[in-house]
N, C-alpha and C. Protein backbone atom coordinates (compact mmCIF):
# COMPACT_ATOMS: atom_id res chain seq x y z
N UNK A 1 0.65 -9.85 -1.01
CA UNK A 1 0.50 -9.74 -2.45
C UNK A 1 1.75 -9.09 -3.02
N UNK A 2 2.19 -9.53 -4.24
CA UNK A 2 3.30 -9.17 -4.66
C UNK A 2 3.03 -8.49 -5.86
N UNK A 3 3.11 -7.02 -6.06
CA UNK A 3 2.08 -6.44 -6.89
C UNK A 3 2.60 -5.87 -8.35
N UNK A 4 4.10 -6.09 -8.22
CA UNK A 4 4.95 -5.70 -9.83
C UNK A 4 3.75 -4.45 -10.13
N UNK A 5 3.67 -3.06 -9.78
CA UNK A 5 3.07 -1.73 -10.14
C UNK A 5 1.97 -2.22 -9.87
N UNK A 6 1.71 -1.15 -8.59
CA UNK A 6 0.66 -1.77 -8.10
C UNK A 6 -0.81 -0.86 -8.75
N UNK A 7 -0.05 0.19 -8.99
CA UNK A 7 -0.92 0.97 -9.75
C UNK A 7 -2.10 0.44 -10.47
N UNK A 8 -1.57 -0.13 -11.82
CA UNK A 8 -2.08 -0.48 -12.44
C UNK A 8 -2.56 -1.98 -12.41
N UNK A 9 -2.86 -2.33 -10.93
CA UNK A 9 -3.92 -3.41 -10.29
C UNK A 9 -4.89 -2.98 -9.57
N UNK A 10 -4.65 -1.74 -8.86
CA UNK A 10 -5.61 -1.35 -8.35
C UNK A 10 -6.99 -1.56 -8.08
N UNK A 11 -7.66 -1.88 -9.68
CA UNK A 11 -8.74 -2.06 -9.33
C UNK A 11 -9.15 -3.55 -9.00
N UNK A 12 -8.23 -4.53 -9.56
CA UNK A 12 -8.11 -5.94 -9.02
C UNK A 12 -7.95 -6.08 -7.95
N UNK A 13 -6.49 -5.18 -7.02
CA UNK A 13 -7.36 -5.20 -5.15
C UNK A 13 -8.21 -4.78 -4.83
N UNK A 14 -9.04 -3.90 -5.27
CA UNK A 14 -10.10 -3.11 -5.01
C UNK A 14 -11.37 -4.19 -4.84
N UNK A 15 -11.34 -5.15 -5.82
CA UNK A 15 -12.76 -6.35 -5.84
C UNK A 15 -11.83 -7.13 -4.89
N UNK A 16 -10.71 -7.55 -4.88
CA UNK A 16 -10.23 -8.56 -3.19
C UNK A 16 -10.74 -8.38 -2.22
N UNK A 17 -10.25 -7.15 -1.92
CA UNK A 17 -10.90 -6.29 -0.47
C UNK A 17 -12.20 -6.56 -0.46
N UNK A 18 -12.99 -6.44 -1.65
CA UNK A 18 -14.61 -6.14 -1.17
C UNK A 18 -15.45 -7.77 -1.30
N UNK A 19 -14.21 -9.13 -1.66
CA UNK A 19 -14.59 -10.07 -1.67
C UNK A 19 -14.24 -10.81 -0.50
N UNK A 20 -12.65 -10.46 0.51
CA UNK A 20 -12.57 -10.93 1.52
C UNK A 20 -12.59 -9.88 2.67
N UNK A 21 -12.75 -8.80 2.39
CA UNK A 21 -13.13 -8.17 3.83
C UNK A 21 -11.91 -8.25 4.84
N UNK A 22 -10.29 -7.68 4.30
CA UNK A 22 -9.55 -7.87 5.16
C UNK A 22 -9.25 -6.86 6.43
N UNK A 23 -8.67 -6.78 6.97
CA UNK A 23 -8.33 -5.87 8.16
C UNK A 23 -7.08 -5.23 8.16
N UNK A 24 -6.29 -6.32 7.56
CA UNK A 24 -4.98 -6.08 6.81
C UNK A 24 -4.65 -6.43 5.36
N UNK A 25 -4.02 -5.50 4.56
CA UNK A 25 -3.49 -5.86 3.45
C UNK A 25 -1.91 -5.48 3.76
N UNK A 26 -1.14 -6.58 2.91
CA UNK A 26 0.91 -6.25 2.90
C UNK A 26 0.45 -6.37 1.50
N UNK A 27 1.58 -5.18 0.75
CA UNK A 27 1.68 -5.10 -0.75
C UNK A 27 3.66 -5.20 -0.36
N UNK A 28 4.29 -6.13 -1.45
CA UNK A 28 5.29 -5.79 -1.67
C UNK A 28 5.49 -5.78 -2.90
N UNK A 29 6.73 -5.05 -3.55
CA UNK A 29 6.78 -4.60 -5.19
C UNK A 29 6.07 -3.95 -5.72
N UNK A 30 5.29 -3.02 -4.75
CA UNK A 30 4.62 -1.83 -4.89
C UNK A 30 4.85 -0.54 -5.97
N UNK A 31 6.22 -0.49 -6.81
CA UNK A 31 6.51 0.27 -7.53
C UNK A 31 6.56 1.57 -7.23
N UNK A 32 6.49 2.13 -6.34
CA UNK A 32 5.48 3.75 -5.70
C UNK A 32 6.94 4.49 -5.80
N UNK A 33 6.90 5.53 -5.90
CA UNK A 33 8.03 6.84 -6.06
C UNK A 33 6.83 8.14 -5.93
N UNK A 34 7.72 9.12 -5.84
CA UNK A 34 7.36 10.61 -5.56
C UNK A 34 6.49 11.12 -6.27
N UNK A 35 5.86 10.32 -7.68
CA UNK A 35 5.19 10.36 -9.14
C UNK A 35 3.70 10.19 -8.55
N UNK A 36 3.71 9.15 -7.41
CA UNK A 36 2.56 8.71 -7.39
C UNK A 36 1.65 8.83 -5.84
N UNK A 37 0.71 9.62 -5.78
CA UNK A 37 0.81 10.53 -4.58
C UNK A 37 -0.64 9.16 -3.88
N UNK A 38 -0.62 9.47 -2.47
CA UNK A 38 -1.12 8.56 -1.52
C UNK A 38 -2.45 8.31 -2.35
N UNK A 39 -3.25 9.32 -2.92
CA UNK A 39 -4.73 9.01 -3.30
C UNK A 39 -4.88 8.36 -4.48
N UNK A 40 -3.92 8.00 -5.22
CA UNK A 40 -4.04 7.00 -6.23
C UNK A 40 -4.25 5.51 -5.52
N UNK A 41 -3.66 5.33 -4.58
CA UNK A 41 -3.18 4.11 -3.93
C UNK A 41 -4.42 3.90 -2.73
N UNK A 42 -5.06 5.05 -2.31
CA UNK A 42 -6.00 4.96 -1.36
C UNK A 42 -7.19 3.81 -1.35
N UNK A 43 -7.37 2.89 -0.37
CA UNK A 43 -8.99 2.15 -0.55
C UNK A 43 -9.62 2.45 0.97
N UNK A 44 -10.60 3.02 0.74
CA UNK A 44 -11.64 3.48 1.52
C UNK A 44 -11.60 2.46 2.43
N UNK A 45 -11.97 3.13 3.87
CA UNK A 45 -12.07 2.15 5.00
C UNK A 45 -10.50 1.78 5.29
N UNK A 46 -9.06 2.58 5.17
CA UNK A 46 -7.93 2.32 5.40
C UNK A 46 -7.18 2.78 5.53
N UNK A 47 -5.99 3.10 6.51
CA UNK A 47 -5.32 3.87 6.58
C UNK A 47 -3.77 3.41 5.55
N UNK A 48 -3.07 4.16 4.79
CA UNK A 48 -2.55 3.40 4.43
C UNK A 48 -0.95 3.92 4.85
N UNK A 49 0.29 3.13 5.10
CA UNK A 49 1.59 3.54 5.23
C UNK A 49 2.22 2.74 3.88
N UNK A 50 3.54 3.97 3.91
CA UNK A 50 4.10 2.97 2.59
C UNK A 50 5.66 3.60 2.83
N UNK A 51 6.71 2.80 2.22
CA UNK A 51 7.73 2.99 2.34
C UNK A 51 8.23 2.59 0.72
N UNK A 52 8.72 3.62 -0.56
CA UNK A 52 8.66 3.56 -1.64
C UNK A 52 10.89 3.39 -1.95
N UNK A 53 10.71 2.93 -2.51
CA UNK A 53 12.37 2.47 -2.92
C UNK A 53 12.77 4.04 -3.53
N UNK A 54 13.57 4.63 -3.43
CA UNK A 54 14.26 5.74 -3.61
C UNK A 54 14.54 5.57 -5.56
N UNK A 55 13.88 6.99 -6.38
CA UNK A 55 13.68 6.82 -7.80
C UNK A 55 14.74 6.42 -8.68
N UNK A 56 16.14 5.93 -7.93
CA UNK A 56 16.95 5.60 -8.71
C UNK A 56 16.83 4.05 -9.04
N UNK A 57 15.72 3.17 -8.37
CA UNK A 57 16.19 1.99 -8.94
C UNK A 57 14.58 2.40 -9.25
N UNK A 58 14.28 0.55 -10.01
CA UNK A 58 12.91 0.48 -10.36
C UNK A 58 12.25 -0.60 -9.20
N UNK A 59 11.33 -0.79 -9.06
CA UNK A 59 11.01 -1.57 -8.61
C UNK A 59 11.02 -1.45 -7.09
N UNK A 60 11.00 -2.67 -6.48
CA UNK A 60 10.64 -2.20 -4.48
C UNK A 60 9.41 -1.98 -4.15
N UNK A 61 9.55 -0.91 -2.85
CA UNK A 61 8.46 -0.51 -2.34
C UNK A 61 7.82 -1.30 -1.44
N UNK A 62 6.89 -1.21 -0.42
CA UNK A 62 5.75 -2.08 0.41
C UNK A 62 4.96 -0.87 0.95
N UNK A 63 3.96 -1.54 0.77
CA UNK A 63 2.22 -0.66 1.32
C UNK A 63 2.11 -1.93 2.56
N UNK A 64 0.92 -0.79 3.51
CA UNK A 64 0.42 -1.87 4.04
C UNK A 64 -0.67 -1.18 4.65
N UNK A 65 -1.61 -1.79 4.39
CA UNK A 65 -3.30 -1.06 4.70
C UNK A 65 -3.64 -1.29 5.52
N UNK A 66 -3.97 -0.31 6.69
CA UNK A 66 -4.44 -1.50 7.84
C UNK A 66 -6.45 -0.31 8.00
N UNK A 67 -7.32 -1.16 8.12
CA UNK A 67 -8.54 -1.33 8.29
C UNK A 67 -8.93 -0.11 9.50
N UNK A 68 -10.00 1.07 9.25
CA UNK A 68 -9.81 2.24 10.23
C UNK A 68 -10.39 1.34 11.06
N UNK A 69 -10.96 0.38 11.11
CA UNK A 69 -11.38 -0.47 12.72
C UNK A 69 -10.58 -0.89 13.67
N UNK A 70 -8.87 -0.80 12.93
CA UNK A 70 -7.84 -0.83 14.20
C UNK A 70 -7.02 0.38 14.30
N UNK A 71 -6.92 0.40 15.21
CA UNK A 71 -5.76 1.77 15.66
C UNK A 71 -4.53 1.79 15.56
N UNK A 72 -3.98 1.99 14.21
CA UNK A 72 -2.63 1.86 14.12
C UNK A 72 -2.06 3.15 14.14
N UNK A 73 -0.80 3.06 14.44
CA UNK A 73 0.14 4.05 14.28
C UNK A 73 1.35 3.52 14.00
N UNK A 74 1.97 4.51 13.49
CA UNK A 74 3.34 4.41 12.76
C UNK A 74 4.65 4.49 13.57
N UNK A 75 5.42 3.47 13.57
CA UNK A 75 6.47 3.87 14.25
C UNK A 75 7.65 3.79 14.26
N UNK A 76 8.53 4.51 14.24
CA UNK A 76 9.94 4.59 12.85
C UNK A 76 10.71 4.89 14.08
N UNK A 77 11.96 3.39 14.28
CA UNK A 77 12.65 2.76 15.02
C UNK A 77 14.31 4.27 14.80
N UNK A 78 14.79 4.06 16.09
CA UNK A 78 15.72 5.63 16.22
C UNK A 78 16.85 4.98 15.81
N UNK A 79 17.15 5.65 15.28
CA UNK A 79 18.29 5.52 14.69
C UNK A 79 19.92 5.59 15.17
C-alpha cells in the first residue's frame, strides 16, 4: 500500500485488516517523522517496524506489520 500520510488513513487500514485478515502488511510513503510516535500507527494483533525518512525532506518512510502469530525480529545489516 502506498499510503501518501498514512496517518490520516488509518482508519481505512484498520477496516482492510479486519476485511482480509493479513499476516503481513508493507506501507510505503508512510510520511512518519519523530512527530508521530509508534501508537498512533499501532493495529492490534501486530508488531510493527518502521524506518521514517529523516525530517528534512517530506515524504518517504515504510512500515511493515507483521501479525504476533509470526515471530519476527528485526535485523539491521553491519555496516
Amino acid at each position: 500500500m502506498n499510503a501518501r500520510s498514512l496517518v490520516s488513513k488509518m482508519d481505512e487500514l484498520l477496516i482492510l485488516v479486519e476485511v482480509y485478515k493479513p499476516h503481513i502488511i508493507g506501507i510505503t510513503e508512510s510520511w512518519g517523522n519523530s512527530d508521530i510516535t509508534d501508537s498512533e500507527l499501532s493495529i492490534t494483533g501486530f508488531n510493527l517496524f518502521r524506518r521514517d525518512r529523516p525530517t528534512t525532506h517530506k515524504g518517504g518512510g515504510v512500515l511493515l506489520y507483521v501479525s504476533d502469530e509470526l515471530e519476527a525480529v528485526e535485523w539491521k545489516a553491519q555496516s
